[in-house]
C-alpha atoms as a PDB file:
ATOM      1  CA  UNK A   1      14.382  13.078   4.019  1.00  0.00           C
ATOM      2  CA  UNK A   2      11.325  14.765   4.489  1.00  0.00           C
ATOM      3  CA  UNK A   3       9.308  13.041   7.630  1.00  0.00           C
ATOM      4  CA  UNK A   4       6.247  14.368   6.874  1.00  0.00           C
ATOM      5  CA  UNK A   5       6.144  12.632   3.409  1.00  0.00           C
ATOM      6  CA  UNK A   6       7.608   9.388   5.371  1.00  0.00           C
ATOM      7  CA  UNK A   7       5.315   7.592   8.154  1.00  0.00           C
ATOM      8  CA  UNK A   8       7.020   4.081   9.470  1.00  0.00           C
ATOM      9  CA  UNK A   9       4.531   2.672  11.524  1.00  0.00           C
ATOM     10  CA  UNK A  10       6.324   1.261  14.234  1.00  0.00           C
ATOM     11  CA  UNK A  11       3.420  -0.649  16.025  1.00  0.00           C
ATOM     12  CA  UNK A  12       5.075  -3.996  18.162  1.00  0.00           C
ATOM     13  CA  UNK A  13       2.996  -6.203  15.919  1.00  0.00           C
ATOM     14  CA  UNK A  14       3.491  -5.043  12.964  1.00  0.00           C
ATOM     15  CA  UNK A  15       7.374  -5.323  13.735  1.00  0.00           C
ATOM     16  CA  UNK A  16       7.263  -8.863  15.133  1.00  0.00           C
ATOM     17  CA  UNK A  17       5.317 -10.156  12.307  1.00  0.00           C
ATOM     18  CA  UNK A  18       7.713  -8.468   9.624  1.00  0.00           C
ATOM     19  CA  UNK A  19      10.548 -10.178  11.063  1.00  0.00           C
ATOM     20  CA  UNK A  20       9.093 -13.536  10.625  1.00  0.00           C
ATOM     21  CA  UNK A  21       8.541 -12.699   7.212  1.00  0.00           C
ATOM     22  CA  UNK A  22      11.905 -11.893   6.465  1.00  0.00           C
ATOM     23  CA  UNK A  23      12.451 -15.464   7.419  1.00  0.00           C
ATOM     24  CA  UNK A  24      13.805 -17.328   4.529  1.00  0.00           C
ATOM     25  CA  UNK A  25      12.461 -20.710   5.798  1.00  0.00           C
ATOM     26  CA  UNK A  26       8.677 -19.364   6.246  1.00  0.00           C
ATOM     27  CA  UNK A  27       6.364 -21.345   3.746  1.00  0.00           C
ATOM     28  CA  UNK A  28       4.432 -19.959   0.816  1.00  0.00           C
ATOM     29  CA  UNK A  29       1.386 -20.440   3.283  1.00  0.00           C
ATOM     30  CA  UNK A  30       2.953 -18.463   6.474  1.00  0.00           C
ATOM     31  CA  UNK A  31       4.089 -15.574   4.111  1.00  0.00           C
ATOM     32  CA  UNK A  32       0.198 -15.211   2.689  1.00  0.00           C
ATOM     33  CA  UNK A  33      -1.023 -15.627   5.795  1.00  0.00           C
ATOM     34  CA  UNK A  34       1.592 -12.833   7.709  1.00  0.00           C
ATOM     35  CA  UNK A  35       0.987 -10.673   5.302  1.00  0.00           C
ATOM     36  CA  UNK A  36      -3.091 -10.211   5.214  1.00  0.00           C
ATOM     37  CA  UNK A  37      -2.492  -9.759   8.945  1.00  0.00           C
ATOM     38  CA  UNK A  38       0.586  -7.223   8.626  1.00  0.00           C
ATOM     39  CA  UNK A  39      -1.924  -5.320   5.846  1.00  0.00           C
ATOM     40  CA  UNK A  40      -5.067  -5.328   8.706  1.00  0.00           C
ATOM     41  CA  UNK A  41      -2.508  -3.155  11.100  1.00  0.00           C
ATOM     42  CA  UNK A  42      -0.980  -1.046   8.311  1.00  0.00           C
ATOM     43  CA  UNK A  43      -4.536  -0.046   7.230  1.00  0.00           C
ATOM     44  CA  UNK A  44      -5.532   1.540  10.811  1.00  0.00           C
ATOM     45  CA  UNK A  45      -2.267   4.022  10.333  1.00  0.00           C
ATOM     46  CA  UNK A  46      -3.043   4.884   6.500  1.00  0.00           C
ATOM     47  CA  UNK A  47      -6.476   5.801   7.249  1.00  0.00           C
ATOM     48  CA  UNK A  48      -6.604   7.616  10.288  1.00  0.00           C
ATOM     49  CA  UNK A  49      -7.011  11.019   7.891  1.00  0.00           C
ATOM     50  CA  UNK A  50     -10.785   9.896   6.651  1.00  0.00           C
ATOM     51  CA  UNK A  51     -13.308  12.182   7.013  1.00  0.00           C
ATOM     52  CA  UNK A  52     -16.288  12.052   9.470  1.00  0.00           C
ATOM     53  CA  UNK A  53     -19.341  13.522   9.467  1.00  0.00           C
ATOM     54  CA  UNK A  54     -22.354  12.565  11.791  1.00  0.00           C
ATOM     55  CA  UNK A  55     -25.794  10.356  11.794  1.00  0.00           C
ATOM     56  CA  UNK A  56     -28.962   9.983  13.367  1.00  0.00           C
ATOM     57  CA  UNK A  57     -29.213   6.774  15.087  1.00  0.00           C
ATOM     58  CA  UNK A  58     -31.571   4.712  18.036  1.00  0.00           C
ATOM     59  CA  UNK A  59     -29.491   2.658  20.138  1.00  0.00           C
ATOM     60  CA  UNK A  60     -31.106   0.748  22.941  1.00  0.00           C
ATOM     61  CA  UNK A  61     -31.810   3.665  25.200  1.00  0.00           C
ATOM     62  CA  UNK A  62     -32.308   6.360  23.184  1.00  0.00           C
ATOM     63  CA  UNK A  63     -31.173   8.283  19.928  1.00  0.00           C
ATOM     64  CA  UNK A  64     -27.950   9.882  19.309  1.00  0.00           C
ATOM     65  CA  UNK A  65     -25.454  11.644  16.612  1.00  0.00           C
ATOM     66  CA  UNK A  66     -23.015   9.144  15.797  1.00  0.00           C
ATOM     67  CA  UNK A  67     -19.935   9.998  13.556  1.00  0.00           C
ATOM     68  CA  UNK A  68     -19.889   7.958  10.497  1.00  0.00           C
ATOM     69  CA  UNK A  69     -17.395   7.865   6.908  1.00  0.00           C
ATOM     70  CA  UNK A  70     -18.065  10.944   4.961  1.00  0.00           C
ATOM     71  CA  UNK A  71     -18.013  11.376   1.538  1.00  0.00           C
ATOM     72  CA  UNK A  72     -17.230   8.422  -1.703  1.00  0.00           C
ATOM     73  CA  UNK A  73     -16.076   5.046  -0.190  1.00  0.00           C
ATOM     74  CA  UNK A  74     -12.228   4.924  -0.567  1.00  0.00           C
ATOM     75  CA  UNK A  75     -10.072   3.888  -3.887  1.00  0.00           C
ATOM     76  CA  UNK A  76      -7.794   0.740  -3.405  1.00  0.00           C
ATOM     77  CA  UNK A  77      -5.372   0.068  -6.319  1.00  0.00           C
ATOM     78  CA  UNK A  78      -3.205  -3.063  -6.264  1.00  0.00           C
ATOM     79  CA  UNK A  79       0.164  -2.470  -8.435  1.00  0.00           C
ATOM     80  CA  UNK A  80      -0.184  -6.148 -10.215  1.00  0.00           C
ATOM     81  CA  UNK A  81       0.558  -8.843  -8.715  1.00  0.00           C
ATOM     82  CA  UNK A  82       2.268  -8.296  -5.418  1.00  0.00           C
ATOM     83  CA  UNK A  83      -0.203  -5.372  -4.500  1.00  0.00           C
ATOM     84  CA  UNK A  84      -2.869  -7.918  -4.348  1.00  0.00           C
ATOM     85  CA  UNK A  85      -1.343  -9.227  -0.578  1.00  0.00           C
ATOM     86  CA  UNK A  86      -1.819  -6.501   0.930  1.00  0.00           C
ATOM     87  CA  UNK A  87      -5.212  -5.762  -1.034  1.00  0.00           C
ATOM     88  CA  UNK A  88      -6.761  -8.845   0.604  1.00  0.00           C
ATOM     89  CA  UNK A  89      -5.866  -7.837   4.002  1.00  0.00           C
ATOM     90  CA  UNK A  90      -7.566  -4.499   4.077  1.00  0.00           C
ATOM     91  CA  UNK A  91     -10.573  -5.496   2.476  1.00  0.00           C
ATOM     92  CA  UNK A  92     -11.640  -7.548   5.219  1.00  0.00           C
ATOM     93  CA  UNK A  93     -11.355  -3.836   7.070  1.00  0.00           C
ATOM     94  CA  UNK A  94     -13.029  -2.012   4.644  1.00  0.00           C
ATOM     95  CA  UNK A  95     -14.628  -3.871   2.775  1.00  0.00           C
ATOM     96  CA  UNK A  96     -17.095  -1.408   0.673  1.00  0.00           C
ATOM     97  CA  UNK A  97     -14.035   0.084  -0.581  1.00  0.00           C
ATOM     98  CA  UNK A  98     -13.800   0.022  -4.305  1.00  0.00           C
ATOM     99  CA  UNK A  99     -10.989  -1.326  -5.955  1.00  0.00           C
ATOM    100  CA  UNK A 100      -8.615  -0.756  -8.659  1.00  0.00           C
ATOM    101  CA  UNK A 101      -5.317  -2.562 -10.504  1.00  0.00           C
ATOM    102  CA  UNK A 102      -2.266  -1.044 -11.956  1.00  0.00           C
ATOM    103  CA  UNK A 103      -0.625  -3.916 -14.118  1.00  0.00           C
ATOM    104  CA  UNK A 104       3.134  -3.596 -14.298  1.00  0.00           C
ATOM    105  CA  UNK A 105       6.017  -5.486 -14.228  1.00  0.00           C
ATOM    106  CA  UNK A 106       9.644  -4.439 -14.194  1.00  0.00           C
ATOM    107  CA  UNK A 107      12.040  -5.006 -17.066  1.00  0.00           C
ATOM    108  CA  UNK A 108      15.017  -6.943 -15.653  1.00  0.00           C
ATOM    109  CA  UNK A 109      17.413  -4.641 -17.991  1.00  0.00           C
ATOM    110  CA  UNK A 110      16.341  -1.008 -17.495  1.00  0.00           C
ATOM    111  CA  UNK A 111      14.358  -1.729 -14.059  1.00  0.00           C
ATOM    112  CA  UNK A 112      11.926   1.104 -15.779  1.00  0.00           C
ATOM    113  CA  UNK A 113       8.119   0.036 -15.546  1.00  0.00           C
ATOM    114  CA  UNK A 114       6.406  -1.795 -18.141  1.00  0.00           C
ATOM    115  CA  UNK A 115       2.043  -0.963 -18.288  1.00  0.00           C
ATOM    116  CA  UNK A 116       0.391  -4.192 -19.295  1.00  0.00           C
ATOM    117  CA  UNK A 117      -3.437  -3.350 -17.441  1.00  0.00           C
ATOM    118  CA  UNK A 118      -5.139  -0.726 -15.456  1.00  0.00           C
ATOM    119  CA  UNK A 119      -8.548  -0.431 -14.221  1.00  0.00           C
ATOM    120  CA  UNK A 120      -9.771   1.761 -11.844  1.00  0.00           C
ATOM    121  CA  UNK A 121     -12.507   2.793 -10.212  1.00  0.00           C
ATOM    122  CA  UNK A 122     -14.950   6.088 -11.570  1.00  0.00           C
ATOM    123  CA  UNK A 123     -14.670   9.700  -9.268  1.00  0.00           C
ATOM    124  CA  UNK A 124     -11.453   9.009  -8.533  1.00  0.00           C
ATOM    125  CA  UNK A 125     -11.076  12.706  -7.375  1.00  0.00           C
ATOM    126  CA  UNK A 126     -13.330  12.519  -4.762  1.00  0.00           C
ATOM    127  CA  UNK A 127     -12.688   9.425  -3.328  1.00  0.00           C
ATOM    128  CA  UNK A 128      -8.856   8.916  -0.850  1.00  0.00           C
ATOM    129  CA  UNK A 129      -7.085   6.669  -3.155  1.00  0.00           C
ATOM    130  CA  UNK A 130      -4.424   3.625  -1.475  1.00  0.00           C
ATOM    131  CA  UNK A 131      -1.928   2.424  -3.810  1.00  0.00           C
ATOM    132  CA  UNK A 132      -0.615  -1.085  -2.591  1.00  0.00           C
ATOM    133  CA  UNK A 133       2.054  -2.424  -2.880  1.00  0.00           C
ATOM    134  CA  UNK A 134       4.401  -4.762  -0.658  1.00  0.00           C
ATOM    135  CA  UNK A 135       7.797  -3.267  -1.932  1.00  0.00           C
ATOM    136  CA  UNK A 136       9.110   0.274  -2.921  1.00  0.00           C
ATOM    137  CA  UNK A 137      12.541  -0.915  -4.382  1.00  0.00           C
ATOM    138  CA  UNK A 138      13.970   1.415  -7.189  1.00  0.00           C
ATOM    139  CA  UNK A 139      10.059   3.615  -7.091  1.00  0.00           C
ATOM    140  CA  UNK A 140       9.545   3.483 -10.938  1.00  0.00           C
ATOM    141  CA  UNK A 141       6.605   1.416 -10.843  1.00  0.00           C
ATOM    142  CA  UNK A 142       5.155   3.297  -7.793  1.00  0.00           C
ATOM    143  CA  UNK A 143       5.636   6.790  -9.855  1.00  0.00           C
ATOM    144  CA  UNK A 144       4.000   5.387 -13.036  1.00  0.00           C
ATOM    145  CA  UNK A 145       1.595   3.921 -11.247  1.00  0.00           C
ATOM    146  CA  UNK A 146       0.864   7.022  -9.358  1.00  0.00           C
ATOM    147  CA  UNK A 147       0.901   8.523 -13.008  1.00  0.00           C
ATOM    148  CA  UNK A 148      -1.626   7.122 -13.976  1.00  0.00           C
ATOM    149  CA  UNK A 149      -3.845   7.409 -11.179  1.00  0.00           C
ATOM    150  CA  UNK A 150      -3.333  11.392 -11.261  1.00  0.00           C
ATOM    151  CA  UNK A 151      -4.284  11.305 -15.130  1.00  0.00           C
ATOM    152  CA  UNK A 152      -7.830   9.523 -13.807  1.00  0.00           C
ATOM    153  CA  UNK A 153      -8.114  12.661 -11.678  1.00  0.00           C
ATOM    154  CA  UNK A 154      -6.631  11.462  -7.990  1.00  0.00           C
ATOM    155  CA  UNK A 155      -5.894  14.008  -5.816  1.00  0.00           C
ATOM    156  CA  UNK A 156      -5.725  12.385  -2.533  1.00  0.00           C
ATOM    157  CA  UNK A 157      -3.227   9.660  -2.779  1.00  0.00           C
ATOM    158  CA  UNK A 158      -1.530   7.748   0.268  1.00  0.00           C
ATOM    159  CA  UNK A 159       1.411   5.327  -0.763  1.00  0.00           C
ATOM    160  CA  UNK A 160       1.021   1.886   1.423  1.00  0.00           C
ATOM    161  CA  UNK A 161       3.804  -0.485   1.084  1.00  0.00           C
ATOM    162  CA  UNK A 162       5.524  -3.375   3.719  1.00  0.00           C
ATOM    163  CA  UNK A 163       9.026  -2.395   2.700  1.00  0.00           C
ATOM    164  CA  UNK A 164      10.649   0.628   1.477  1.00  0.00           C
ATOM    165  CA  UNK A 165      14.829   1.779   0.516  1.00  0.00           C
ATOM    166  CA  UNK A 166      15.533   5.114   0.804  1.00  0.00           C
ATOM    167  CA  UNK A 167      16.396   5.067  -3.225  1.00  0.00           C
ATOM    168  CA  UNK A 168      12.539   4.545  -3.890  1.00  0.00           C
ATOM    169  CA  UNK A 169      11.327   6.804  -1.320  1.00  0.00           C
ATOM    170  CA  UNK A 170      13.529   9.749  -2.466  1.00  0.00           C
ATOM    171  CA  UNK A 171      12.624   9.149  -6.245  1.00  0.00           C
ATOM    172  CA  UNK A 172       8.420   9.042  -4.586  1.00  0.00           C
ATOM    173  CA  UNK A 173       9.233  12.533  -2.842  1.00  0.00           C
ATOM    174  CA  UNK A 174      10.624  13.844  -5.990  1.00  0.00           C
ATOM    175  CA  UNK A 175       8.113  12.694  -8.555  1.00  0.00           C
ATOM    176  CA  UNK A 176       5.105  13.140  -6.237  1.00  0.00           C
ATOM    177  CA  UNK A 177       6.147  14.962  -2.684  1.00  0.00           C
ATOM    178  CA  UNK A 178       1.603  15.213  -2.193  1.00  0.00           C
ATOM    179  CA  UNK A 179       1.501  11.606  -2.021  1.00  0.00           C
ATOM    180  CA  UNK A 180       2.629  10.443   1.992  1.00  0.00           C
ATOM    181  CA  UNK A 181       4.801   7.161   1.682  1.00  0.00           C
ATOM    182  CA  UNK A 182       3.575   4.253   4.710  1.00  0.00           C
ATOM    183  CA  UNK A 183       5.627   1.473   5.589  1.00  0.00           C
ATOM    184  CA  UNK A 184       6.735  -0.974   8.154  1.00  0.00           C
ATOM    185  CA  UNK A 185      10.324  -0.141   7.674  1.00  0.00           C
ATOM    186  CA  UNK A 186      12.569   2.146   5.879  1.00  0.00           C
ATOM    187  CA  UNK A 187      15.559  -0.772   4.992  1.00  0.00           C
ATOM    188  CA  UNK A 188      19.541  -0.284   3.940  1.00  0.00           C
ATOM    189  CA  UNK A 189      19.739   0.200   0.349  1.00  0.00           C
ATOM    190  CA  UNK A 190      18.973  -1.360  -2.993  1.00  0.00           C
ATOM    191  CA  UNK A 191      21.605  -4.303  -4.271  1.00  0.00           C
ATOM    192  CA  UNK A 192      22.777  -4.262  -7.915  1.00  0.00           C
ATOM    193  CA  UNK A 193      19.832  -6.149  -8.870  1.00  0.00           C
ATOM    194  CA  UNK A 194      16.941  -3.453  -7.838  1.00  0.00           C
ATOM    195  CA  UNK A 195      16.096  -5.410  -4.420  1.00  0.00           C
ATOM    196  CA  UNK A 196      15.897  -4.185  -1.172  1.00  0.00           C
ATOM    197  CA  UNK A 197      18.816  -4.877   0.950  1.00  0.00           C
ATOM    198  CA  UNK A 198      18.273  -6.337   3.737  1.00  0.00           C
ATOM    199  CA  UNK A 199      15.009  -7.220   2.872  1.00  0.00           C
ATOM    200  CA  UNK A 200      12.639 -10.054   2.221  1.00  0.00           C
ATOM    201  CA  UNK A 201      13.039 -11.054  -1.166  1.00  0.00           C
ATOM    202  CA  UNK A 202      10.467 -11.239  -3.885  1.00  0.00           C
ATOM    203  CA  UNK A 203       7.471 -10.529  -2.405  1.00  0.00           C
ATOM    204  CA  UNK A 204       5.055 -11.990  -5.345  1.00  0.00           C
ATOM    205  CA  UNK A 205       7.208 -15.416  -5.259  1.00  0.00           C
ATOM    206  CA  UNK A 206       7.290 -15.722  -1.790  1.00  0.00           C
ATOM    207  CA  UNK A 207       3.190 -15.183  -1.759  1.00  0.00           C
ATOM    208  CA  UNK A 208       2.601 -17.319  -5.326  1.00  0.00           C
ATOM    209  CA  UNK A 209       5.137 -19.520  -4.719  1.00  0.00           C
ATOM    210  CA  UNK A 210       6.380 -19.189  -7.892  1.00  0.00           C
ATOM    211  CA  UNK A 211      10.309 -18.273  -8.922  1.00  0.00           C
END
């Protein structure tokens, strides 16, 4: 597997708090609440690539060149509705970023992505663009959501999920080896149902509390 198109951020918090998660007695409230704060650390690692440039400012004692963002505030796009946990999180880091959805849900059947909604954000070419979303499972949704992003005119994509299994990340580096994956962990494999083994379960349930 190619590394370069793979980061797991191994940060200790980000590795303690994904382990309560996988808890199967942590409440609808905890998982919410885990996962903004699991998003906060994963957004230090996914944007450590922005540009800089430098300003004229007056501090206190005198006036300097400060480096500051460069260039169109960054693209977030939430793959509907799980996408929207980890959303949350990093807008209370950045939060003049502009922002983006990718509806789709997967059919139960074929496991292939169905589009019901996408908006997203104008100059999408100049502008890094973070697609969100807590699981890459099977990677179907993630390519066609990265589909559409690149027919909008994205060129500088990063892939930010919590969870990944090595079937979605190959079928990522095949459809789209530009776009880096980022995760918390790289897990076993995906059971006959499409879900990451060992996992955390449904991500969107576990954060709606719905079944």
């Amino acid at each position: 597997m190619n590394k370069q198109h793979l980061t797991i951020i191994n940060h200790p918090l980000v590795q303690h708090k994904l382990t309560i998660m996988r808890k199967k007695e942590v409440s609808t409230a905890g998982f919410r609440r885990l996962l903004r704060e699991i998003s906060l650390l994963l957004a230090y690692e996914v944007t450590r690539e922005l540009e800089l440039t430098t300003t004229t400012i007056e501090t206190p004692i005198c006036e300097m060149q400060a480096p500051t963002l460069e260039g169109k505030k960054l693209a977030l796009i939430s793959i509907l509705r799980a996408g929207n946990g980890l959303l949350d999180g990093i807008l209370e880091l950045i939060p003049g970023a502009r922002v983006g959805f990718v509806g789709l849900y997967r059919d139960p059947e074929t496991l292939q992505p169905v589009e019901y909604y996408c908006k997203v954000p104008n100059a999408l070419d100049a502008r890094m663009t973070i697609v969100v979303d807590p699981m890459l499972a099977t990677g179907n949704s993630s390519v066609a959501a990265i589909d559409k992003l690149k027919e909008h005119g994205a060129k500088n994509l990063r892939f930010l999920c919590l969870l990944a299994a090595p079937e979605g990340v190959e079928r990522m580096r095949q459809a789209h080896p530009d776009v880096p994956v980022f995760t918390a962990a790289l897990d076993e494999r995906l059971d006959d149902h499409g879900y990451i083994v060992p996992g955390l379960g449904d991500a969107g349930d576990r954060m709606f509390g719905t079944k």
